[in-house]
PDB file of N, CA and C in Angstrom:
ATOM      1  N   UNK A   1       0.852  -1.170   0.000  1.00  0.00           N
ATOM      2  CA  UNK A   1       0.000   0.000   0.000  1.00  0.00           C
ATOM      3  C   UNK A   1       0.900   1.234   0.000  1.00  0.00           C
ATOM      4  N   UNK A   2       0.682   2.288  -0.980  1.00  0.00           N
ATOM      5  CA  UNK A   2       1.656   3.377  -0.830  1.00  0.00           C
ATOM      6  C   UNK A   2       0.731   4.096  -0.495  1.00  0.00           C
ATOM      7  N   UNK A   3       1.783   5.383  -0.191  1.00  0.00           N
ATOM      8  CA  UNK A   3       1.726   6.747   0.956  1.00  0.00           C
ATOM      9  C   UNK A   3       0.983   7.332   0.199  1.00  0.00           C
ATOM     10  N   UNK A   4      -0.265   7.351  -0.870  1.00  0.00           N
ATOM     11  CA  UNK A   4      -0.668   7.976  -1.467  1.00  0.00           C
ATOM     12  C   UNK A   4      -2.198   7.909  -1.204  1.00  0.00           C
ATOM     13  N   UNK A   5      -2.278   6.183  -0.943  1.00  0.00           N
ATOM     14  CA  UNK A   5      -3.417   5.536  -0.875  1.00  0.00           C
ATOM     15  C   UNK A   5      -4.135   5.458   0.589  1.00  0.00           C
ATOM     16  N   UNK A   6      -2.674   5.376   1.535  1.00  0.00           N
ATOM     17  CA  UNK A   6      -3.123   5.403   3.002  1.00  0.00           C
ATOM     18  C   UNK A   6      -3.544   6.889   3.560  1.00  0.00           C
ATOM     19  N   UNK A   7      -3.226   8.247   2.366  1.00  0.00           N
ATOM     20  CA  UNK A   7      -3.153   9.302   2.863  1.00  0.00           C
ATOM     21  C   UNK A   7      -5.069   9.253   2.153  1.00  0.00           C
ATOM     22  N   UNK A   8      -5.196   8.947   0.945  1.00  0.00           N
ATOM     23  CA  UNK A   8      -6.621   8.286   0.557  1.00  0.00           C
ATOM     24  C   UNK A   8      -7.444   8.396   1.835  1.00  0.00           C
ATOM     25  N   UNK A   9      -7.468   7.100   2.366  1.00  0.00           N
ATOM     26  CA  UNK A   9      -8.061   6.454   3.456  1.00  0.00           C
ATOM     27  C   UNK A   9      -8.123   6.873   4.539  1.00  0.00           C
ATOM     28  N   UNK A  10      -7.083   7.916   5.019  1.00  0.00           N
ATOM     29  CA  UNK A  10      -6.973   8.805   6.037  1.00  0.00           C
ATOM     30  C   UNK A  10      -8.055   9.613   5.704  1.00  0.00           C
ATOM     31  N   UNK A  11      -8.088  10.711   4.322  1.00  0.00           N
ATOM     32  CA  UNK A  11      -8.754  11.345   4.348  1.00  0.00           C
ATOM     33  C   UNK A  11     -10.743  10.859   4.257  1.00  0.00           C
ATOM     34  N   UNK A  12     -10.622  10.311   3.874  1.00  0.00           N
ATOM     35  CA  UNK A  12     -12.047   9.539   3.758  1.00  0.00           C
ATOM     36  C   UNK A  12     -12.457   9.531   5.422  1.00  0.00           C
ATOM     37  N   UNK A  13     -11.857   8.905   6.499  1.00  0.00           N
ATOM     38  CA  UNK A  13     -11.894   8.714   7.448  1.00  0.00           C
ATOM     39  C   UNK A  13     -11.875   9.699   8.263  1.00  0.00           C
ATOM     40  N   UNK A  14     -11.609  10.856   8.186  1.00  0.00           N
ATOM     41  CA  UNK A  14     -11.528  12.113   8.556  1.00  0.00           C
ATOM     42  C   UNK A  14     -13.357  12.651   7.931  1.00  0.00           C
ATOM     43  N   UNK A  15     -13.362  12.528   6.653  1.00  0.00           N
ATOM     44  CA  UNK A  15     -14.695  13.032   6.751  1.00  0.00           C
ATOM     45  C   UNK A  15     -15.811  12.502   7.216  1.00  0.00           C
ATOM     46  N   UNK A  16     -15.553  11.373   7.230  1.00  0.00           N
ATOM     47  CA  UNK A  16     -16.904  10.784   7.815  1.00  0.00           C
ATOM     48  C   UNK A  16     -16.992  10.828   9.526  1.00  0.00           C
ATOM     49  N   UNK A  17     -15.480  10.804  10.150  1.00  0.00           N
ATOM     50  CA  UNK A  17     -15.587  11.454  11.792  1.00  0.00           C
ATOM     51  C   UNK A  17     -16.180  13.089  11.780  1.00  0.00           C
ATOM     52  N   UNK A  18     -15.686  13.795  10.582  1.00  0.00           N
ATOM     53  CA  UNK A  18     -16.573  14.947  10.632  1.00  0.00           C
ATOM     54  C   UNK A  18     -18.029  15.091  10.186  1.00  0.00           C
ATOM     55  N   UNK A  19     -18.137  14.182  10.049  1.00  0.00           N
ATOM     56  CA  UNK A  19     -19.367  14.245   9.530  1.00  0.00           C
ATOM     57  C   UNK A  19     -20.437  13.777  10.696  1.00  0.00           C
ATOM     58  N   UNK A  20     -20.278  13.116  11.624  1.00  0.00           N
ATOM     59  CA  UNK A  20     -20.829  12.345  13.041  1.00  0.00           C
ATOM     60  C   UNK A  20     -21.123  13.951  13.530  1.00  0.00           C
ATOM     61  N   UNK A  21     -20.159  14.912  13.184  1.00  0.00           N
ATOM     62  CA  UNK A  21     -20.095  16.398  14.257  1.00  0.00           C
ATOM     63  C   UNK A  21     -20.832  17.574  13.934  1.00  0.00           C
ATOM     64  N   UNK A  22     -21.264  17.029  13.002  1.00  0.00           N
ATOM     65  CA  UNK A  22     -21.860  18.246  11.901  1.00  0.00           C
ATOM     66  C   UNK A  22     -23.330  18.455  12.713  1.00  0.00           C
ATOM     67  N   UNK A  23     -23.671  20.121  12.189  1.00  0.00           N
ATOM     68  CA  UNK A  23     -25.045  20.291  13.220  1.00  0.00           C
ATOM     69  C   UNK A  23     -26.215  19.379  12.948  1.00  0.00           C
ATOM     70  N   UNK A  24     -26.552  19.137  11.552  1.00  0.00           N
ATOM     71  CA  UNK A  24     -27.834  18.680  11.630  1.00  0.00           C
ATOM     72  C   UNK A  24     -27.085  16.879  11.528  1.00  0.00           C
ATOM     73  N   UNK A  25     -27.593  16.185  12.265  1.00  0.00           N
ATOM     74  CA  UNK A  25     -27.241  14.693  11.985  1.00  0.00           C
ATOM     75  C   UNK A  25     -27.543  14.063  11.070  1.00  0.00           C
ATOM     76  N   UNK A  26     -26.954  12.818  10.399  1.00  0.00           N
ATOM     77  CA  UNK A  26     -27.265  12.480   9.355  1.00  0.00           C
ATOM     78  C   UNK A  26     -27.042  13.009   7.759  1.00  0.00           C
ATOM     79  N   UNK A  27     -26.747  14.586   8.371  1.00  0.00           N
ATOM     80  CA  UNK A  27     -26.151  14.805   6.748  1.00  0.00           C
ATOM     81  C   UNK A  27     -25.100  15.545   6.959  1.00  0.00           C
ATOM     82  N   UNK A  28     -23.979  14.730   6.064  1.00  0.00           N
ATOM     83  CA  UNK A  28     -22.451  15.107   5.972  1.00  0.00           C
ATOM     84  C   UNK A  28     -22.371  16.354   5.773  1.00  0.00           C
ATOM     85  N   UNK A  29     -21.414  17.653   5.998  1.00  0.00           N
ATOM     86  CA  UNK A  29     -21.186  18.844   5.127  1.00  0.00           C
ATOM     87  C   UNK A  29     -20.332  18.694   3.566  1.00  0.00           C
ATOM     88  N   UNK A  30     -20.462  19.779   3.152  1.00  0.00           N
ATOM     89  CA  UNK A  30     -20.019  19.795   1.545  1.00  0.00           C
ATOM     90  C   UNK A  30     -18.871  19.911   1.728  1.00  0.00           C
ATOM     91  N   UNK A  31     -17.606  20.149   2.621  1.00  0.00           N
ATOM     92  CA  UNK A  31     -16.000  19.801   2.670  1.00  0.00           C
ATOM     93  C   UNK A  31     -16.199  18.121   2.243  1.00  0.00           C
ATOM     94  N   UNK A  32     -16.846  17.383   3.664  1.00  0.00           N
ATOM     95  CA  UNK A  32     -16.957  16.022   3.157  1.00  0.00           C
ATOM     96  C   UNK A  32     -17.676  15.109   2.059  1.00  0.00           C
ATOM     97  N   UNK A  33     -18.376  15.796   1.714  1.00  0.00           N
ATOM     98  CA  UNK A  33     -19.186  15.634   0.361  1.00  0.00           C
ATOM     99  C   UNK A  33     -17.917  15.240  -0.810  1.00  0.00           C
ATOM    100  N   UNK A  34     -17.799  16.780  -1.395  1.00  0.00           N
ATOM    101  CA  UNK A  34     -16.713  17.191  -1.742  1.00  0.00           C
ATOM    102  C   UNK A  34     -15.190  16.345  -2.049  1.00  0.00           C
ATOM    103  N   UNK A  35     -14.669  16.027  -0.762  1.00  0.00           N
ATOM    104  CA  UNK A  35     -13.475  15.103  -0.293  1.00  0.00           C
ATOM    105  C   UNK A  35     -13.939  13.527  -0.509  1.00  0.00           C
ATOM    106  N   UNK A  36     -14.975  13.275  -0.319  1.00  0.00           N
ATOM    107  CA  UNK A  36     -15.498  12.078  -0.339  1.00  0.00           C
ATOM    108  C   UNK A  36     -15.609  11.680  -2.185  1.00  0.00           C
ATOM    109  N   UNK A  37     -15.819  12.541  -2.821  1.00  0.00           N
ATOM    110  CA  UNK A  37     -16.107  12.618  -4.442  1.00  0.00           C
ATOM    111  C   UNK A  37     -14.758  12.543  -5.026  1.00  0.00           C
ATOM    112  N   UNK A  38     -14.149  13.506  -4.244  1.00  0.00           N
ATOM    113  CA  UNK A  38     -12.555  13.923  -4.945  1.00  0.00           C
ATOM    114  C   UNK A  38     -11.601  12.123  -4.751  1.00  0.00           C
ATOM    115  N   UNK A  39     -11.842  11.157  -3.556  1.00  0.00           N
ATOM    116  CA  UNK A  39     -11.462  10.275  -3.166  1.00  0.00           C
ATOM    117  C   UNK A  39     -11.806   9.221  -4.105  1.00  0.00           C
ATOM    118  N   UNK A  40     -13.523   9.361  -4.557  1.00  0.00           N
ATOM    119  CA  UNK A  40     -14.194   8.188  -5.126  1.00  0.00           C
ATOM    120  C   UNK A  40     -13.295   8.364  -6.957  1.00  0.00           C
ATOM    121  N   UNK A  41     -12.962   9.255  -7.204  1.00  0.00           N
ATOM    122  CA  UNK A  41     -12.282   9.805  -8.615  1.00  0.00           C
ATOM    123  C   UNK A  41     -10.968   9.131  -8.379  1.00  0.00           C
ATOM    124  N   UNK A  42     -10.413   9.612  -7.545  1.00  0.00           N
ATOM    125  CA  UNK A  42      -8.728   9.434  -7.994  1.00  0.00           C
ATOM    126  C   UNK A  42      -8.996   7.679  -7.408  1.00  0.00           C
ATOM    127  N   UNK A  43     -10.024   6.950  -6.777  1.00  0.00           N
ATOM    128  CA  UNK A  43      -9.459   5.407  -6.263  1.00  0.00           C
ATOM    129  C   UNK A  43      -9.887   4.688  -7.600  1.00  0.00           C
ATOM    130  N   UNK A  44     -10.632   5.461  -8.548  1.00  0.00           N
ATOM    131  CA  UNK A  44     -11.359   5.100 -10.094  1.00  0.00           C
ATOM    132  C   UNK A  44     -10.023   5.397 -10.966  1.00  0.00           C
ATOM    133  N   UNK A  45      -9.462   6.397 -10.923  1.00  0.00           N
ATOM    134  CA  UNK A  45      -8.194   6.255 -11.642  1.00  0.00           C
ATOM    135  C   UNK A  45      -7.718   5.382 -11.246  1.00  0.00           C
ATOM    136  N   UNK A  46      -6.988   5.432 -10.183  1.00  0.00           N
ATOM    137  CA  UNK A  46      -6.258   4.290  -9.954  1.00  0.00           C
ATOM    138  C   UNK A  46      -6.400   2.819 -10.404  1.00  0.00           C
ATOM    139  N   UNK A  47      -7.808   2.834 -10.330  1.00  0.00           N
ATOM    140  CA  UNK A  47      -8.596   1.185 -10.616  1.00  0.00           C
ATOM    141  C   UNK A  47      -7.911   1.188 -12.112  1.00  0.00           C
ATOM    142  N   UNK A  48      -8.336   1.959 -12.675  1.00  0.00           N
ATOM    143  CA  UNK A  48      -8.346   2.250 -14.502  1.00  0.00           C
ATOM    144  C   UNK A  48      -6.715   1.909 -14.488  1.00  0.00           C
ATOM    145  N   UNK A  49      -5.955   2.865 -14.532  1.00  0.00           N
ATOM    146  CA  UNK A  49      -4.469   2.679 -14.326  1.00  0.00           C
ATOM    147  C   UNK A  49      -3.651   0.935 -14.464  1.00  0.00           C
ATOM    148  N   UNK A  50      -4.737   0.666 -13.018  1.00  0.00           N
ATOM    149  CA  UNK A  50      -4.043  -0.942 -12.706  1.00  0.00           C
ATOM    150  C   UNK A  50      -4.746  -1.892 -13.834  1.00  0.00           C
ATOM    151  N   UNK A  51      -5.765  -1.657 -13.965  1.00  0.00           N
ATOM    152  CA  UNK A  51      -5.986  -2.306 -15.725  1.00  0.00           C
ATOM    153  C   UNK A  51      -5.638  -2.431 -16.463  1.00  0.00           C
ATOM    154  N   UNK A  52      -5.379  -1.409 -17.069  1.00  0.00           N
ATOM    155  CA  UNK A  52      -4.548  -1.095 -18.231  1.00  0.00           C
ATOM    156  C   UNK A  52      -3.341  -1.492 -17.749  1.00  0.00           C
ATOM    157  N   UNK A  53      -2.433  -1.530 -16.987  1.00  0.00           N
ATOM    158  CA  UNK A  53      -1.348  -1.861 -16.764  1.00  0.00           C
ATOM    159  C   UNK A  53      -1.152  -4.067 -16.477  1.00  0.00           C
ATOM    160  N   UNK A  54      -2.306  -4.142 -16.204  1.00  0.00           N
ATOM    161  CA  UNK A  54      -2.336  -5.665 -15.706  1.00  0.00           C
ATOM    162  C   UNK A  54      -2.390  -6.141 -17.095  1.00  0.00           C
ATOM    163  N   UNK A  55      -3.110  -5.613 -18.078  1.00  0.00           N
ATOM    164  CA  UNK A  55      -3.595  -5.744 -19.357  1.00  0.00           C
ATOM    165  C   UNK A  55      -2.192  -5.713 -20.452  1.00  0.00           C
ATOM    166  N   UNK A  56      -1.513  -4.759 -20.198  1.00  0.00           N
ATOM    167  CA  UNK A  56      -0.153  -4.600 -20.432  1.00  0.00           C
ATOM    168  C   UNK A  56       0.967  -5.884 -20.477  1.00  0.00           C
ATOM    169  N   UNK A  57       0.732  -6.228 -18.958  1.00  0.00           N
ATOM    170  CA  UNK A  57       1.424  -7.033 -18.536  1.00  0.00           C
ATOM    171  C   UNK A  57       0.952  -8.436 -19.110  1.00  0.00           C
ATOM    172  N   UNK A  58      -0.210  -8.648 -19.254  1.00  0.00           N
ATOM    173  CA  UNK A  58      -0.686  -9.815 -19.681  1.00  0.00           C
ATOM    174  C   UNK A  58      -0.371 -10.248 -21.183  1.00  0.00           C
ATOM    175  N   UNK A  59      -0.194  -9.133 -21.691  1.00  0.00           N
ATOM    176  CA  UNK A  59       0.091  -9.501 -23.560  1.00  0.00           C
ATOM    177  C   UNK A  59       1.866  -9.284 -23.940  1.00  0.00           C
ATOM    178  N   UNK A  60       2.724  -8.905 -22.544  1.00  0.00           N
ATOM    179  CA  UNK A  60       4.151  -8.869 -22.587  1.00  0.00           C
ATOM    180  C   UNK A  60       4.436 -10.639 -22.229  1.00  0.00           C
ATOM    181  N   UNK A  61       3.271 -10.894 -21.205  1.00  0.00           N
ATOM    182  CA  UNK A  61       3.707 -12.396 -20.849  1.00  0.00           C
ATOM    183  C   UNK A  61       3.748 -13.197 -21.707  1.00  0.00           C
ATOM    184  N   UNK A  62       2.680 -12.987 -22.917  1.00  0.00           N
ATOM    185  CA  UNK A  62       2.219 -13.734 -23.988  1.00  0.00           C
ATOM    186  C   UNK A  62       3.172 -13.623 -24.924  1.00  0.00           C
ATOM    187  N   UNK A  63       4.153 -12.555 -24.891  1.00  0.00           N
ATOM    188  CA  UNK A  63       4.984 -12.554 -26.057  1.00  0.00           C
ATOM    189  C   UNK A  63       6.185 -12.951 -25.642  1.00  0.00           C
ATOM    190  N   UNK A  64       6.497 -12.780 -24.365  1.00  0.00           N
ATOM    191  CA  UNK A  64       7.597 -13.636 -23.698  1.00  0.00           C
ATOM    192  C   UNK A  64       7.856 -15.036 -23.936  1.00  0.00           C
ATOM    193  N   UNK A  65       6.616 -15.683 -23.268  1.00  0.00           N
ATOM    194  CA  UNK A  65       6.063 -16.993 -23.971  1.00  0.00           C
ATOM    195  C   UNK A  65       6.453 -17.851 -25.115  1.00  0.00           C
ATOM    196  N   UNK A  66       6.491 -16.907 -26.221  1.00  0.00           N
ATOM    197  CA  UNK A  66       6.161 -16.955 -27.805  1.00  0.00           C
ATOM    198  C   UNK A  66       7.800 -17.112 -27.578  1.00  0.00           C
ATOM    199  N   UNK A  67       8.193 -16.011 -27.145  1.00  0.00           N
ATOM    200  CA  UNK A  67       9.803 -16.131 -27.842  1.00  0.00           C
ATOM    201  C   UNK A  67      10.592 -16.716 -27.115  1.00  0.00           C
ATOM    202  N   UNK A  68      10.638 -17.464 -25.951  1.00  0.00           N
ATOM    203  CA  UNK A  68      10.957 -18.679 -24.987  1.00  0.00           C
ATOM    204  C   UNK A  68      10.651 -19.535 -26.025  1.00  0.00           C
ATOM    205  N   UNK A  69       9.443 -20.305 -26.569  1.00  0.00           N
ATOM    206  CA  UNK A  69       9.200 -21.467 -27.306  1.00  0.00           C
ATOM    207  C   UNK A  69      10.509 -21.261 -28.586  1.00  0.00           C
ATOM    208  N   UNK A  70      10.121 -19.898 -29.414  1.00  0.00           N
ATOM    209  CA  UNK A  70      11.487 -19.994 -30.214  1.00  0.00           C
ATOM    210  C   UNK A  70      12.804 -20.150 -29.806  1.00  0.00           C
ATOM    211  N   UNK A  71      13.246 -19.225 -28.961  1.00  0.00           N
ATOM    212  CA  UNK A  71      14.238 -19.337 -28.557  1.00  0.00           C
ATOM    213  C   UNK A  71      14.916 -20.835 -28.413  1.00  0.00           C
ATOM    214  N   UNK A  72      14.040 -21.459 -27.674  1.00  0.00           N
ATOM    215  CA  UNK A  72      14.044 -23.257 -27.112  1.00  0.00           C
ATOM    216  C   UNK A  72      14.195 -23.774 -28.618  1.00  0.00           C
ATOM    217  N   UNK A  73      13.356 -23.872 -29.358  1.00  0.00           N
ATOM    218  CA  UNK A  73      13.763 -24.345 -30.651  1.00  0.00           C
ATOM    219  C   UNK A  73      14.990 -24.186 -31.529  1.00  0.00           C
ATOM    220  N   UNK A  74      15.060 -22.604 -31.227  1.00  0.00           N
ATOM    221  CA  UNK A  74      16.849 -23.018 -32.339  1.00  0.00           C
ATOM    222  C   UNK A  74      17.667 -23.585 -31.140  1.00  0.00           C
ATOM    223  N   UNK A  75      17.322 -23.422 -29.928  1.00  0.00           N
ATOM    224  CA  UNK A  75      18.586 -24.228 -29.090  1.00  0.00           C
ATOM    225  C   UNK A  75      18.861 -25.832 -29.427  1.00  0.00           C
ATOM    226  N   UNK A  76      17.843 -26.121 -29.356  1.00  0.00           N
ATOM    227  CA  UNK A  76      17.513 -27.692 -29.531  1.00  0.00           C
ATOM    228  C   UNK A  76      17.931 -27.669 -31.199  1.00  0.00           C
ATOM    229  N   UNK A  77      18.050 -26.817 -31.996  1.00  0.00           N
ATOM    230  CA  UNK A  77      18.428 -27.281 -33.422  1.00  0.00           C
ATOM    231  C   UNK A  77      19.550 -27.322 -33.502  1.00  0.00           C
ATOM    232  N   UNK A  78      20.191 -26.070 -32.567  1.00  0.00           N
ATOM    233  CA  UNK A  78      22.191 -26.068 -33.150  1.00  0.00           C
ATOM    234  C   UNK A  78      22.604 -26.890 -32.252  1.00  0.00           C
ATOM    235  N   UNK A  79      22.092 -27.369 -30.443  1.00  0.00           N
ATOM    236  CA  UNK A  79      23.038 -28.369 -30.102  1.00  0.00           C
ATOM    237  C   UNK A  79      22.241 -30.038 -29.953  1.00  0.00           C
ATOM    238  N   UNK A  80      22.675 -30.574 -29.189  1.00  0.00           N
ATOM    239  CA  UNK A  80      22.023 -32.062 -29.143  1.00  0.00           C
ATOM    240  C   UNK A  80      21.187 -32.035 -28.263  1.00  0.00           C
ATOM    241  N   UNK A  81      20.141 -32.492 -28.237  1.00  0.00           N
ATOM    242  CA  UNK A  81      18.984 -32.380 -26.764  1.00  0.00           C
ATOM    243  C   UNK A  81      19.832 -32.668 -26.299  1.00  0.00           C
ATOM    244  N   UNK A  82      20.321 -33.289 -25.513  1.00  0.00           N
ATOM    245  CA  UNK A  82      20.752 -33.645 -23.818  1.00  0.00           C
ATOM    246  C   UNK A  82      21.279 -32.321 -23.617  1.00  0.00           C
ATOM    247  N   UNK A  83      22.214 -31.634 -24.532  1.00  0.00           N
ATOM    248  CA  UNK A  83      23.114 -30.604 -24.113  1.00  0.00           C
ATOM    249  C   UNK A  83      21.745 -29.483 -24.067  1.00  0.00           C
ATOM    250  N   UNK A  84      20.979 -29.505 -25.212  1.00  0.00           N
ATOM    251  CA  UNK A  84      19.997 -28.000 -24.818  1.00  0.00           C
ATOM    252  C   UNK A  84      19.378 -28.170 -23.724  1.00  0.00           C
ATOM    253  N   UNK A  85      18.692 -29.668 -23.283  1.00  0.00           N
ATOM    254  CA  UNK A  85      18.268 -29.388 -21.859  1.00  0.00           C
ATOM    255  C   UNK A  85      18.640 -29.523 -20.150  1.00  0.00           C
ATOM    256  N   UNK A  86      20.297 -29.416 -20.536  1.00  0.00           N
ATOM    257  CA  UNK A  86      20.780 -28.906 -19.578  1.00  0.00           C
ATOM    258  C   UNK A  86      21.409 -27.645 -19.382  1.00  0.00           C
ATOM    259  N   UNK A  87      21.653 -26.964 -20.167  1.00  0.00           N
ATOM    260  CA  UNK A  87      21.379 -25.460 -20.422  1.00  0.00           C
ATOM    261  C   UNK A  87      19.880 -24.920 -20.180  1.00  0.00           C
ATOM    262  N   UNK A  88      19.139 -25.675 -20.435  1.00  0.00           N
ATOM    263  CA  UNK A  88      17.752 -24.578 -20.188  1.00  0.00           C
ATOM    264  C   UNK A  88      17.088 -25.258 -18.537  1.00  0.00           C
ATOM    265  N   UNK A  89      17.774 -25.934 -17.973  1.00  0.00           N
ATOM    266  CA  UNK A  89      18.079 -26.230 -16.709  1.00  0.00           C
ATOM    267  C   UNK A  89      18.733 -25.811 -15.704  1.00  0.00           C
ATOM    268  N   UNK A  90      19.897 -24.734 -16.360  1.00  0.00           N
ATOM    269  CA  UNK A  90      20.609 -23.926 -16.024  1.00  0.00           C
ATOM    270  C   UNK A  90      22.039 -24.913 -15.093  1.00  0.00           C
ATOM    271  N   UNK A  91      21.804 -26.036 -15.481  1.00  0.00           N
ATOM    272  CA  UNK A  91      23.417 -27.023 -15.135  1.00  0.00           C
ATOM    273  C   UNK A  91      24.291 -27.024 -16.384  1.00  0.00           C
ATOM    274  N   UNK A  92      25.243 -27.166 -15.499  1.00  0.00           N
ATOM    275  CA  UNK A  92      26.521 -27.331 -15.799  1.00  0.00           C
ATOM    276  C   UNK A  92      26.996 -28.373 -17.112  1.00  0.00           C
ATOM    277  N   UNK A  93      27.118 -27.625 -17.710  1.00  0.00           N
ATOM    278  CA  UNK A  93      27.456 -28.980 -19.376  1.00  0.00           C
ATOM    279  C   UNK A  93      28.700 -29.719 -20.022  1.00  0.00           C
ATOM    280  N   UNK A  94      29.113 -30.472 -19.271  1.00  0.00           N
ATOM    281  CA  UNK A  94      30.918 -31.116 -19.189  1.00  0.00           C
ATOM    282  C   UNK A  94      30.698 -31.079 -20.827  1.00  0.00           C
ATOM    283  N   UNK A  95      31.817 -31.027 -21.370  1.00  0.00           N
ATOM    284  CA  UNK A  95      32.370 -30.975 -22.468  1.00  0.00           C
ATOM    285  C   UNK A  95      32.089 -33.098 -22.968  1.00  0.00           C
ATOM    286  N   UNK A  96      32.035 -32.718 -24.275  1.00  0.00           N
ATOM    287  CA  UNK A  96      31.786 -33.962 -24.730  1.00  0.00           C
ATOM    288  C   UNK A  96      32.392 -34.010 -25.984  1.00  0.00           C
ATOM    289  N   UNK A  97      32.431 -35.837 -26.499  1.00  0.00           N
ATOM    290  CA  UNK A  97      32.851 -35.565 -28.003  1.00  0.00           C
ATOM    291  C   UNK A  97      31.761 -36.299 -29.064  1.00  0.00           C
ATOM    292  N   UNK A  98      31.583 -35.618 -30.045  1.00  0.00           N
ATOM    293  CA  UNK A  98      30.274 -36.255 -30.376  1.00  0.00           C
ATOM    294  C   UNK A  98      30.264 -35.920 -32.481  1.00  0.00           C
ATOM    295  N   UNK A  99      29.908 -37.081 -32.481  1.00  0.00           N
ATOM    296  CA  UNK A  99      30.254 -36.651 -33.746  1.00  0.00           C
ATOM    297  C   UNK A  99      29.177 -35.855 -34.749  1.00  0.00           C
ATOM    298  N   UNK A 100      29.796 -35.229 -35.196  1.00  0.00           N
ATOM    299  CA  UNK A 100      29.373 -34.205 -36.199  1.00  0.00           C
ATOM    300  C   UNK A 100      28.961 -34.319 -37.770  1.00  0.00           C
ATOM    301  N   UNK A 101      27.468 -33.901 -38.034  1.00  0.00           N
ATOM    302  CA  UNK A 101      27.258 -33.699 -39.503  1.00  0.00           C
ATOM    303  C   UNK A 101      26.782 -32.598 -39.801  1.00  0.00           C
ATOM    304  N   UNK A 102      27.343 -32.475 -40.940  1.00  0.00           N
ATOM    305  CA  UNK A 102      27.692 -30.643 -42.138  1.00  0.00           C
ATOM    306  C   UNK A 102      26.602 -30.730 -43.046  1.00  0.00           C
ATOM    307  N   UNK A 103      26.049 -30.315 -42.927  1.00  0.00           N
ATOM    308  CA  UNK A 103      24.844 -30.247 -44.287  1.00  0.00           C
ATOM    309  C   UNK A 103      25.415 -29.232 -45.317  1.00  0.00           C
ATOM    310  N   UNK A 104      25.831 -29.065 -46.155  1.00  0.00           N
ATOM    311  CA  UNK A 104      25.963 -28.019 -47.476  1.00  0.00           C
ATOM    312  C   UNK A 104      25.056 -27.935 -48.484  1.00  0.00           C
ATOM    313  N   UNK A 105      24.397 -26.835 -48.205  1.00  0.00           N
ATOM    314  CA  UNK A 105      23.688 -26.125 -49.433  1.00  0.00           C
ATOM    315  C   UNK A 105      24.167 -25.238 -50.361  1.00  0.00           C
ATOM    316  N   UNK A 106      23.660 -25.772 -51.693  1.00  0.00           N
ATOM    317  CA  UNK A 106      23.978 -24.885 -52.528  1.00  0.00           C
ATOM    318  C   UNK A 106      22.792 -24.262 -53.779  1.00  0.00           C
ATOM    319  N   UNK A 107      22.660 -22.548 -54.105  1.00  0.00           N
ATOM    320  CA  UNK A 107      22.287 -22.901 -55.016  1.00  0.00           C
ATOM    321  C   UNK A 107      22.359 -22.726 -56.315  1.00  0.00           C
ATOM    322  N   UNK A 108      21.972 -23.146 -57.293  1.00  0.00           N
ATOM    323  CA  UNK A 108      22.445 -23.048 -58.451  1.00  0.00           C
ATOM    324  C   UNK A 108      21.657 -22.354 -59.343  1.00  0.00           C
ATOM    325  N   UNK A 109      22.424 -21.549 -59.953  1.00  0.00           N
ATOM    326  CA  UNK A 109      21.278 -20.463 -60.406  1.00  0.00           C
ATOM    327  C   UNK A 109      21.343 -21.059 -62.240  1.00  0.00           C
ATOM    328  N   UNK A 110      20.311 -20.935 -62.862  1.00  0.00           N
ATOM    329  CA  UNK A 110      20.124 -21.336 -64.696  1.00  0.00           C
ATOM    330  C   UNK A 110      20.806 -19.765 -65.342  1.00  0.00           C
TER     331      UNK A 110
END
């Protein structure tokens, strides 16, 4: 909770103790009216804000996602599974000897 939100809640809480004091009972004055409106606005921004921002966050995860799966794929293409999935395991990968094939492409133009 930040110092923005508790100062929020302070003030809310302040009007409605002033409001218990007020002459005629039962109805708040227009400071707390007022403060009470100004409170219900900015906790609606805020709401809006964290939406859009959760919303944000939700379609960065999705593309994170996306490029983890690629990423994982050319790993697994340039080395040998065992070796890509101990790299994406984050252990330690002793050196090995393993034999090797060269594919050469060429092309030939008419």
């Amino acid at each position: 909770m930040t110092i923005y939100s508790v100062l929020l809640v302070l003030v809310t809480l302040t009007c409605l103790a002033l409001s218990l004091w007020t002459t005629q009972p039962g109805r708040p004055s227009r400071t707390c009216l007022a403060l009470s409106l100004w409170y219900a606005r900015k906790l609606g921004d805020m709401l809006s804000k964290m939406a859009k921002h959760a919303q944000k966050l939700q379609v960065k995860s999705v593309e994170l996602s996306a490029e983890k799966r690629r990423a994982d794929t050319l790993l697994c293409q340039m080395l040998p599974t065992e070796v890509a999935e101990q790299l994406k395991m984050k252990k330690e990968v002793k050196a090995e000897q393993t034999k090797v094939k060269v594919k050469h492409f060429t092309v030939q133009r008419s």
